[in-house]
Protein backbone atom coordinates (compact mmCIF):
# COMPACT_ATOMS: atom_id res chain seq x y z
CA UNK A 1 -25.99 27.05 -4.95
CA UNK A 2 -27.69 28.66 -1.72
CA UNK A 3 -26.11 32.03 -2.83
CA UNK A 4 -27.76 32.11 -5.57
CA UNK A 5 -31.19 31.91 -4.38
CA UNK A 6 -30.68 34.35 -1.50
CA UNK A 7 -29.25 36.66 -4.07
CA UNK A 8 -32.37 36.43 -5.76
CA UNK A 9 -35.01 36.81 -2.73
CA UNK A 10 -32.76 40.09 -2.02
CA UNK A 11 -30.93 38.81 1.12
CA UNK A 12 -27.41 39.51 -0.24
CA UNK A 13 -25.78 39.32 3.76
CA UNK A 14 -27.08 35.21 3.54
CA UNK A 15 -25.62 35.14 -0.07
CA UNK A 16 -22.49 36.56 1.06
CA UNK A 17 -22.18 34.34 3.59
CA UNK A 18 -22.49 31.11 1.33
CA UNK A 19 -19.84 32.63 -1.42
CA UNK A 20 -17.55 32.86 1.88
CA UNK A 21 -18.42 29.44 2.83
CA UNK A 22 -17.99 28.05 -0.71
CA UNK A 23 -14.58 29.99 -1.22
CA UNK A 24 -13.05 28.35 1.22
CA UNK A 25 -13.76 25.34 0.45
CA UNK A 26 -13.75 25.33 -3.44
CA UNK A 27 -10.32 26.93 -4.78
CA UNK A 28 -11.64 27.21 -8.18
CA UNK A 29 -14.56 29.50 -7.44
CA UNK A 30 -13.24 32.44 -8.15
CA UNK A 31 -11.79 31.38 -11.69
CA UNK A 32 -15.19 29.15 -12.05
CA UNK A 33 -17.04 32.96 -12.29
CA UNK A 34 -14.64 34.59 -14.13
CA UNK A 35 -15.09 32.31 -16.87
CA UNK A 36 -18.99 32.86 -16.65
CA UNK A 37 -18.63 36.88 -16.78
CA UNK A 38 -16.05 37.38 -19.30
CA UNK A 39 -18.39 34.76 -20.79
CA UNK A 40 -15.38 31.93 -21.55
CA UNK A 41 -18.43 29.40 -20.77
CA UNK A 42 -18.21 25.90 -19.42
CA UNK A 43 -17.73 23.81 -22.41
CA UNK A 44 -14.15 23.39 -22.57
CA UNK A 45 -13.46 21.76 -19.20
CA UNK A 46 -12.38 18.57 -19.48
CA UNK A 47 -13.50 16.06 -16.76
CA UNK A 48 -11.10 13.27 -15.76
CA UNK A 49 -11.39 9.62 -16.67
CA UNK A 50 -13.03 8.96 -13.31
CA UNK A 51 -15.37 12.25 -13.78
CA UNK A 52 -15.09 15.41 -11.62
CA UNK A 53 -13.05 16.30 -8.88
CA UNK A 54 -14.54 17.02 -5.65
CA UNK A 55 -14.45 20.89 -4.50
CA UNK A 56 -13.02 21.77 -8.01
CA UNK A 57 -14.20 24.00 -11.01
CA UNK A 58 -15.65 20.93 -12.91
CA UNK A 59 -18.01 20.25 -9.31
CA UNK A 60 -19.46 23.85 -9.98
CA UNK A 61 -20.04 23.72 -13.78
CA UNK A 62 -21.98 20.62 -13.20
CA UNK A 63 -24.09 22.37 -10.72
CA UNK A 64 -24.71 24.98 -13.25
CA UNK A 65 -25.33 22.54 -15.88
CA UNK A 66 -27.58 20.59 -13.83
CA UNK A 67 -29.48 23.71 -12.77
CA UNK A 68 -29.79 25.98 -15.45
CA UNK A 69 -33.11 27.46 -14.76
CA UNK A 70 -31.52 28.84 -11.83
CA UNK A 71 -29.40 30.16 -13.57
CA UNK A 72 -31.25 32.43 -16.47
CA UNK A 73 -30.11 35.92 -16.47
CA UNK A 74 -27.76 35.76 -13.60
CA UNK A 75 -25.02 37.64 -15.36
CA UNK A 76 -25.57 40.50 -12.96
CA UNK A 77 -25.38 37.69 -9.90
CA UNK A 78 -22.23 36.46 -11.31
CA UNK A 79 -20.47 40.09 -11.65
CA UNK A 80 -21.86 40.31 -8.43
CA UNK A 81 -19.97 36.80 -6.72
CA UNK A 82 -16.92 38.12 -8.41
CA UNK A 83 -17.16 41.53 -6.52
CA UNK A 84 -17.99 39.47 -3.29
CA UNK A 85 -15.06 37.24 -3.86
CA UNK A 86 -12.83 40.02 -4.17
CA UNK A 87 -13.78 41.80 -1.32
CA UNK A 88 -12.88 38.40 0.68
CA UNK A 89 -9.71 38.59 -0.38
């Protein structure tokens, strides 16, 4: 996820832009984030027989999954999508 690394370089108007970009495309984001801060975790999805869905929650955990070092100590990014995401609304 883009946003994340602008996040992290400081450049939170780029990030924005990006959780914008991936809200409208991705209906799940904003439940996909939730889950992360109330800290529900990932493990429970369930996948379908044919694997994930495109543009759905079980396309972002596998980012996550697949990316986990850029992921260490985001919590603060994640509250910080969720505020974004809400202020899109």
């Amino acid at each position: 996820m883009l946003s994340t690394l602008y996040y992290k370089l400081g450049k939170t108007r780029k990030a924005t832009a990006y959780i914008k970009e991936l809200v409208n495309i991705n209906k799940d984001t904003h439940n996909f984030f939730n889950r992360l801060v109330i800290g529900e975790g990932l493990s429970d999805l369930e996948f379908g027989m044919y694997g994930y869905r495109a543009n759905s929650i079980e396309e972002l955990a596998i980012d996550v999954t697949d990316n986990k070092f850029l992921f260490v100590n985001c919590g603060v990014y994640f509250k910080w999508v969720l505020k974004t995401i809400k202020s899109i609304d």
